[in-house]
Protein backbone atom coordinates (compact mmCIF):
# COMPACT_ATOMS: atom_id res chain seq x y z
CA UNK A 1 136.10 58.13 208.33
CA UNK A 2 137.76 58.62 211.93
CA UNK A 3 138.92 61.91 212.84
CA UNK A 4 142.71 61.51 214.13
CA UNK A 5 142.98 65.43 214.54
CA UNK A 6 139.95 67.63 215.82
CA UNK A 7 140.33 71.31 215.96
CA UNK A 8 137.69 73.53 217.52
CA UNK A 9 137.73 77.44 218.10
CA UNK A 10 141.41 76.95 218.89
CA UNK A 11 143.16 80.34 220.10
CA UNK A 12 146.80 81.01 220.62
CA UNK A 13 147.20 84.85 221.97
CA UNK A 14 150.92 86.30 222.60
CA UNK A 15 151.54 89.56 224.52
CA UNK A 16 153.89 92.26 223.00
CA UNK A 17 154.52 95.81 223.61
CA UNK A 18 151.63 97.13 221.21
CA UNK A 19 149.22 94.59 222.93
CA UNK A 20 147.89 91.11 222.24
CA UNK A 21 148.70 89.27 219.18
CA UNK A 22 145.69 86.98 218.04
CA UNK A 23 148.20 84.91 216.02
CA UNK A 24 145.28 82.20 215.74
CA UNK A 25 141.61 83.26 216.59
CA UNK A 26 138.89 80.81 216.61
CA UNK A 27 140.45 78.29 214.50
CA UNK A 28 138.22 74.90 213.64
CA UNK A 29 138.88 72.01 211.15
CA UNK A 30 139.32 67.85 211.54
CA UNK A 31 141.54 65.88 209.66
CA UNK A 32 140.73 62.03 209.22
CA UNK A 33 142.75 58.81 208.42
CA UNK A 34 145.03 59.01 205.13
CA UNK A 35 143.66 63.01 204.57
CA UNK A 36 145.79 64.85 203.43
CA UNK A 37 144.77 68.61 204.61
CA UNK A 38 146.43 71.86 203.22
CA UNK A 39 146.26 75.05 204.71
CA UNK A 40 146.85 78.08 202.40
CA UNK A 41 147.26 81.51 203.17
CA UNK A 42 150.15 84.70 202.92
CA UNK A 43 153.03 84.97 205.09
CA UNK A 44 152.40 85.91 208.69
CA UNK A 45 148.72 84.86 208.67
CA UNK A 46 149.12 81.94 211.46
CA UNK A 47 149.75 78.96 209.75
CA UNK A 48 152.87 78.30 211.50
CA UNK A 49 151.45 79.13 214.95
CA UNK A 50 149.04 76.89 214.14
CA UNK A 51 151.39 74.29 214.09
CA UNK A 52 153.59 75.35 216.41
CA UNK A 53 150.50 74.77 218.96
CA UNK A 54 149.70 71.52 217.91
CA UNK A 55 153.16 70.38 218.23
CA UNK A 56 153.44 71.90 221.94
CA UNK A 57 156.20 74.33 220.18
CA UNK A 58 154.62 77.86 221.59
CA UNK A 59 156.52 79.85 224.14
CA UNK A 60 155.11 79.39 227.59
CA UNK A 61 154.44 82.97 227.44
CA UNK A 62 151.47 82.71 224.77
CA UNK A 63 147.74 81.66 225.79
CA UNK A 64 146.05 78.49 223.83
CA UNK A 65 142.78 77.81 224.44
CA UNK A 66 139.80 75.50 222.61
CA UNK A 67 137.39 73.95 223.12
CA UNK A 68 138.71 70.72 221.84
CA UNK A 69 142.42 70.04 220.87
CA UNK A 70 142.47 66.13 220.16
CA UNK A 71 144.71 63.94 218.85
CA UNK A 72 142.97 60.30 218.59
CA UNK A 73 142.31 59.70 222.20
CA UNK A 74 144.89 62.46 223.65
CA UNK A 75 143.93 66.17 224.82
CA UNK A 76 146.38 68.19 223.26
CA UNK A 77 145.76 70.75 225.68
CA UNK A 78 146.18 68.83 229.04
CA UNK A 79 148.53 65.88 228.50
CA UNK A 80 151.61 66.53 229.99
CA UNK A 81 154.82 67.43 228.16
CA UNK A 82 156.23 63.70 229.44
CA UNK A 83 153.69 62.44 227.83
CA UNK A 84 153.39 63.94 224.37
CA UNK A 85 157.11 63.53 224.40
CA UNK A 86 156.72 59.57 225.06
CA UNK A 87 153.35 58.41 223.22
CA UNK A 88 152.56 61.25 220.58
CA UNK A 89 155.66 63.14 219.37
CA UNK A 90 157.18 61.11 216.27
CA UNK A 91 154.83 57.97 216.53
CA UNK A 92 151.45 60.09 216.77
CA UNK A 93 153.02 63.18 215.28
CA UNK A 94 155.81 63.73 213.19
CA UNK A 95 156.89 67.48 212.02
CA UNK A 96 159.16 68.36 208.74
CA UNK A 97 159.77 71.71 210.03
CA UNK A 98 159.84 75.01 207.81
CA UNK A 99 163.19 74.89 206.41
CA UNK A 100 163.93 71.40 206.37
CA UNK A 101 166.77 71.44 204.30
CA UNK A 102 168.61 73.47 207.40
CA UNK A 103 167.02 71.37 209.76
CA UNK A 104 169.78 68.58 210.51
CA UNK A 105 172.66 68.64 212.62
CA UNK A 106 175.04 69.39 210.65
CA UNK A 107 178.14 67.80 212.65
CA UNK A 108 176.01 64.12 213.06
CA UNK A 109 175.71 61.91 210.23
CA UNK A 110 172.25 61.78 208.53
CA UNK A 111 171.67 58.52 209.11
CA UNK A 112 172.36 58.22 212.40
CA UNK A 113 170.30 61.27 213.22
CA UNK A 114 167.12 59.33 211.60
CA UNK A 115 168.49 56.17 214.02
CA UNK A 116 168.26 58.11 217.24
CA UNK A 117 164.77 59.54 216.63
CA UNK A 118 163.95 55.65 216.85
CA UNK A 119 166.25 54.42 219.36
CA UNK A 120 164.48 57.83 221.50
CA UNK A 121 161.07 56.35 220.97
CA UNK A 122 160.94 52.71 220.91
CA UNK A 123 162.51 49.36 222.11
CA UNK A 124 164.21 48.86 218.94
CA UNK A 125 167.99 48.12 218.83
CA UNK A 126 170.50 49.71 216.67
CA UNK A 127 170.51 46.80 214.01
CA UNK A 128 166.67 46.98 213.68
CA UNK A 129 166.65 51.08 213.60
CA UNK A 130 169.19 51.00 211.05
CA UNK A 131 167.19 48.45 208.90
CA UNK A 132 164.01 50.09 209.35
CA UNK A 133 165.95 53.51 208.34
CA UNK A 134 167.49 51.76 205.53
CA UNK A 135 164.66 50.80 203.93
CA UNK A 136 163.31 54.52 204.50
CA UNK A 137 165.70 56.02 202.19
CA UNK A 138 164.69 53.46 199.83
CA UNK A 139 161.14 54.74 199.85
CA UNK A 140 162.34 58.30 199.78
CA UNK A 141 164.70 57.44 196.82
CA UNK A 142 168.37 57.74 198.55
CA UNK A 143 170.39 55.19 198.80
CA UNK A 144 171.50 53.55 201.62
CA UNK A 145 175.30 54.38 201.82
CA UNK A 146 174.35 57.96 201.94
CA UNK A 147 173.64 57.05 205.75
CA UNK A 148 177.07 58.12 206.31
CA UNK A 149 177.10 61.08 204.91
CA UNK A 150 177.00 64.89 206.47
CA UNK A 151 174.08 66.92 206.13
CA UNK A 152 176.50 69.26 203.72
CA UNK A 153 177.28 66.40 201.45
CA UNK A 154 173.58 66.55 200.32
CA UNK A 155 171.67 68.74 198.20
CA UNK A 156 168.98 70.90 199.43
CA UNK A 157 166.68 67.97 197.54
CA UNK A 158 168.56 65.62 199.54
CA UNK A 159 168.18 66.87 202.61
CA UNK A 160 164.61 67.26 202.28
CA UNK A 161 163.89 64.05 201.63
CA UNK A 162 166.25 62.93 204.35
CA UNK A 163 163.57 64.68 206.78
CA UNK A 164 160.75 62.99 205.00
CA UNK A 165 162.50 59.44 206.03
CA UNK A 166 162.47 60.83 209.42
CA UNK A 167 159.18 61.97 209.79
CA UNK A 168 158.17 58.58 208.45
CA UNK A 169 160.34 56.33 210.33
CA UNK A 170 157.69 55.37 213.23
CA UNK A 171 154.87 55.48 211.07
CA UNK A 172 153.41 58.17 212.32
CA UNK A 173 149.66 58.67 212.16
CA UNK A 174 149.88 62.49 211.96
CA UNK A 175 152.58 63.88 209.68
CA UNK A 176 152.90 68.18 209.83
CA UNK A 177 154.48 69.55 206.87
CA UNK A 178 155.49 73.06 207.40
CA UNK A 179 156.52 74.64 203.79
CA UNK A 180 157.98 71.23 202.41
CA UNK A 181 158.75 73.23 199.46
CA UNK A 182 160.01 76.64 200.15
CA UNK A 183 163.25 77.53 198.43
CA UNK A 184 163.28 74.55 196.28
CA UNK A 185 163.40 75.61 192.64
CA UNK A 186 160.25 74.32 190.66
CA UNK A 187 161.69 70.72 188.71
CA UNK A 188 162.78 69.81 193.16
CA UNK A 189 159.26 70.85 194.10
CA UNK A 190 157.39 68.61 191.72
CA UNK A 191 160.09 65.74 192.59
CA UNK A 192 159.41 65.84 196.53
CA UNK A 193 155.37 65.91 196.21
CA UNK A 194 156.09 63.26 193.71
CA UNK A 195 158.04 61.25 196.33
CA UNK A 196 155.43 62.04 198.96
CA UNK A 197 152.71 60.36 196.67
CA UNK A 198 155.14 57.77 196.20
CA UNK A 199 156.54 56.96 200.02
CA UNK A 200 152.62 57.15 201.09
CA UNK A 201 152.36 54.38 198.41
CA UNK A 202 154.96 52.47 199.03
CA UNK A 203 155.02 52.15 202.56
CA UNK A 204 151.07 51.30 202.65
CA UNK A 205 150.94 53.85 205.18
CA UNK A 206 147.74 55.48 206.13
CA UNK A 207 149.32 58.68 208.17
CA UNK A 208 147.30 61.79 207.86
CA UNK A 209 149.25 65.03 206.02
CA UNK A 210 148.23 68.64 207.43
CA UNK A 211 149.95 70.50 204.92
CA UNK A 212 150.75 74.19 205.45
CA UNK A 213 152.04 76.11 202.40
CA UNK A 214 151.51 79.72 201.29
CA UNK A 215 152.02 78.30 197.79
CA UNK A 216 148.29 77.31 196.25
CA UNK A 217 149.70 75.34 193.61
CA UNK A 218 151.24 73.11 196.18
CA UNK A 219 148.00 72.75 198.10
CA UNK A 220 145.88 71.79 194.38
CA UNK A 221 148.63 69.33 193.60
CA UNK A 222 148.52 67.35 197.10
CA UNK A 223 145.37 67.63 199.44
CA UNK A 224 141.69 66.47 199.87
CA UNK A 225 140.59 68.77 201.85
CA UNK A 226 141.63 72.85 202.12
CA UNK A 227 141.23 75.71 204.56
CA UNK A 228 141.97 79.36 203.73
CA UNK A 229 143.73 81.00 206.65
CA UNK A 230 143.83 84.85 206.68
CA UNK A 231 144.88 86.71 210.14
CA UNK A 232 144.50 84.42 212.24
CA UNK A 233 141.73 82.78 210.81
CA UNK A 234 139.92 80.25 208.70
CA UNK A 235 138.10 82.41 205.86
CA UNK A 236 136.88 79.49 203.36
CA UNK A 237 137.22 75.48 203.88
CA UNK A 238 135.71 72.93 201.40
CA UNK A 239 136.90 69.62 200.00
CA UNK A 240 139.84 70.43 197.54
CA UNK A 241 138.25 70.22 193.85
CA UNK A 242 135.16 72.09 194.98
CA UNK A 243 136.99 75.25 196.38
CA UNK A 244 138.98 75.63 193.25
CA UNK A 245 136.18 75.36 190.95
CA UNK A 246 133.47 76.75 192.72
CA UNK A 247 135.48 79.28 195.62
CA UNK A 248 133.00 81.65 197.62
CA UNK A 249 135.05 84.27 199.71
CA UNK A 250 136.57 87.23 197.94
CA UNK A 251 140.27 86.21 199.54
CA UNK A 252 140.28 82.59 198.06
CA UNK A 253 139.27 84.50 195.06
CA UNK A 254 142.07 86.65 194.73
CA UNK A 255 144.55 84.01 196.02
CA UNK A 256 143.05 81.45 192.77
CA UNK A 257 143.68 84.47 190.15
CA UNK A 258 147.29 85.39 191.54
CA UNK A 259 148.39 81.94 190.60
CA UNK A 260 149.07 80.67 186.79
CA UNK A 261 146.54 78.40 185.15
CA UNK A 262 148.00 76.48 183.07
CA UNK A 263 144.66 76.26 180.98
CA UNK A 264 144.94 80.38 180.76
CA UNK A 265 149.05 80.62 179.90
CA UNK A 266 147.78 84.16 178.24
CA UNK A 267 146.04 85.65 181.58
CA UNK A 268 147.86 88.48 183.52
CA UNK A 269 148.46 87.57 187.04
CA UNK A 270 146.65 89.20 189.69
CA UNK A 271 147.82 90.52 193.01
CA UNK A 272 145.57 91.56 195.97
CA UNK A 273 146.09 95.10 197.18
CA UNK A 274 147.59 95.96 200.54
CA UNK A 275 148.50 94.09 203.14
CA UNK A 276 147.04 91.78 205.92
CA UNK A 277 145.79 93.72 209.35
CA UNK A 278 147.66 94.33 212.39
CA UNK A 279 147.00 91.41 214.67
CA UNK A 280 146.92 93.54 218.13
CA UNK A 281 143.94 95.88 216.56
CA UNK A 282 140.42 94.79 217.74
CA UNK A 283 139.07 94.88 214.32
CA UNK A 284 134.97 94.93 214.70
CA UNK A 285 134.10 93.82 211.03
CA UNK A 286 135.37 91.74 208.81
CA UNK A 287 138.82 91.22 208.52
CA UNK A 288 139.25 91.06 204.78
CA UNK A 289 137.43 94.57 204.64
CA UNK A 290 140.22 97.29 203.67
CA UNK A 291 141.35 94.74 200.91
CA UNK A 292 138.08 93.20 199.47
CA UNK A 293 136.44 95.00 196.25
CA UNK A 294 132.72 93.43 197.22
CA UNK A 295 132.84 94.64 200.46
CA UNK A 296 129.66 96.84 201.91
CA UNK A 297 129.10 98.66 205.20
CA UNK A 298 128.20 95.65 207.27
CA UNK A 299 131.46 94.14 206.29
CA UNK A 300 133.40 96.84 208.14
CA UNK A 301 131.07 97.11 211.22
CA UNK A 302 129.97 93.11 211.69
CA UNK A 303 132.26 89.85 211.84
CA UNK A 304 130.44 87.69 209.65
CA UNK A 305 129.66 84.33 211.29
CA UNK A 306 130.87 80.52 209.77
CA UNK A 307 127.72 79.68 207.32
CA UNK A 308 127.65 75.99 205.62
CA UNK A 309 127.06 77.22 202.05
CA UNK A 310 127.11 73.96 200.76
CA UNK A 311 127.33 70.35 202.39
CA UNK A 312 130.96 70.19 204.31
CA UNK A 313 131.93 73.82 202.48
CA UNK A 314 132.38 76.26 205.26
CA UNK A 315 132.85 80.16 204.65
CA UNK A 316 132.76 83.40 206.64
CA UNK A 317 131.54 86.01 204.60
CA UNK A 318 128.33 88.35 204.53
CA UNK A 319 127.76 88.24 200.85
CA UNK A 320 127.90 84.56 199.77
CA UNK A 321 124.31 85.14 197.49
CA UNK A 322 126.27 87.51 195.15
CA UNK A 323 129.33 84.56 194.64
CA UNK A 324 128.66 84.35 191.22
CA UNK A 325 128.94 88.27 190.10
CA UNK A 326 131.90 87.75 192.53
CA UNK A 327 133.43 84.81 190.47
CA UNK A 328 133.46 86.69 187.12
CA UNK A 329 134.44 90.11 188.42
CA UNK A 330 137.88 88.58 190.30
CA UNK A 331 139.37 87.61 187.49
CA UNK A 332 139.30 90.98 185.93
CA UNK A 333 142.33 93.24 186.90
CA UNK A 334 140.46 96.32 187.69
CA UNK A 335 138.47 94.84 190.10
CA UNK A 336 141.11 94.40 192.40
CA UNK A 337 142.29 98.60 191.89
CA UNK A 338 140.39 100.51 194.10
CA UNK A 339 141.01 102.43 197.28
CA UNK A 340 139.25 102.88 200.65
């Protein structure tokens, strides 16, 4: 499988009063043709910068660096904004940003807002953009005299697939899905990942997903592949089915047992104590430490390297030869009460 998105030791740094923020700190993963890749992890934990860096969306304030930033044959870091405007954004890359639904202009009509995007981008004329956008909200399930319509004369659902035609209308090769499904009630939620499966389907089309969600039923439901992200960086990353059944770091472990199983309707839900570290702290250990029950005294004194604990299943933790004690202790609810 070709890679069409290589990651390595990726850094975006801002500077604030209190001192530098290490929003993303030595971030690595690929994504290959038709992959679908979901990145999991609480609120404020970098996913977002993450994306915000690959779609050139940082202030010019913050520092990236890599060591590789490549999309197919383009150097993410180094191609100029021209460029990435011209050749990558919406035929390479496509975004549905966080918040979709409020994402439209709400004084343009939707249709014509998914025509421009191709008109912006290709040597199309109106008549063939508006056929090629037509058959769009066929694939995304909306008919085609809702083209006229206002962004408020749709329902959040709507709208949300109305940016999913968009995304999809140059057959992008890339598509970056930030929250898809955040403040969508449950029965919308399952009916946009549905469509998803569906427009990928439909339209034969072999773009990539990188999937960011803080939501881990979202992320079992919809990728191949799945990274952990915790403050800034990648904690756990394996091929979807093996990290749920067979997880190794204590976070992914308390981020499995504070979802529902819906083989376990009768288990209480666990939370994870505390909160996630300050970003501007130079934190020597590990940064899981004030809120992991297995941790020991190296964890708080020594960053535990990136060890390959099994073919393709990548984790940073000291104590990966105790996973199994690990396994069955997580999902009981004293585990997780303790103080440091």
């Amino acid at each position: 499988m070709n890679n069409i998105l290589d990651v390595k030791n990726l850094k975006t740094h801002y500077s604030s009063e209190e001192g530098i923020v290490k929003a993303v700190d030595g971030v690595s993963f690929s994504i290959g043709e038709n992959q679908v890749f979901g990145l999991a992890g609480e609120s404020g934990c970098g996913k977002s910068t993450l994306i915000r860096t690959i779609m050139r969306l940082v202030p010019k304030s913050a520092k990236v660096t890599a060591d590789k930033l490549q999309f197919k044959e383009y150097d993410l870091l180094t191609v100029s904004d021209q460029s990435f405007r011209e050749k990558i954004l919406w035929q390479g890359i496509s975004l549905v940003p966080q918040s979709a639904m409020n994402a439209l202009n709400p004084v343009y009509r939707v249709g014509d807002q998914c025509i421009e995007a191709i008109l912006a981008h290709t040597d199309f004329s109106k008549a063939e953009a508006t056929k090629t956008v037509v058959q769009m909200f066929d694939a995304v399930g909306l008919q085609a005299d809702l083209m006229k319509a206002y962004p408020h004369e749709f329902s959040g659902g709507m709208r949300q697939r109305a940016m999913l035609a968009m995304s999809l209308v140059l057959s992008p090769e890339l598509v970056v899905m930030d929250e898809p499904t955040t403040g969508l009630d449950v029965l919308v939620q399952e009916r946009i990942l549905r469509n998803l499966k569906e427009i990928r389907e439909k339209t034969k089309t072999s773009a990539a997903i990188l999937l960011i969600t803080h939501d881990i039923s979202v992320i079992a439901e919809m990728s191949d592949r799945i990274g952990i992200m915790y403050a800034g960086k990648l904690m756990e990353t394996a091929d979807a089915m093996e990290l749920f059944n067979e997880p190794y770091h204590p976070y992914t472990l308390g981020l499995k047992n504070a979802f529902p199983n819906i083989k376990a309707l009768d288990r209480e839900l666990i939370s994870i104590p505390g909160s996630p570290p300050n970003l501007t702290r130079t934190i020597p250990g590990c940064l899981f430490y004030d809120r992991c029950p297995f941790s020991i005294d190296i964890c708080r004194y020594e960053r535990p390297e990136k060890i390959e604990v099994r073919p393709n299943h990548f984790v940073q933790c000291h104590r990966t030869e105790h996973v199994k004690e690990f396994r069955k202790l997580a999902g009981e609810k004293k585990t997780w009460q303790f103080s440091k």
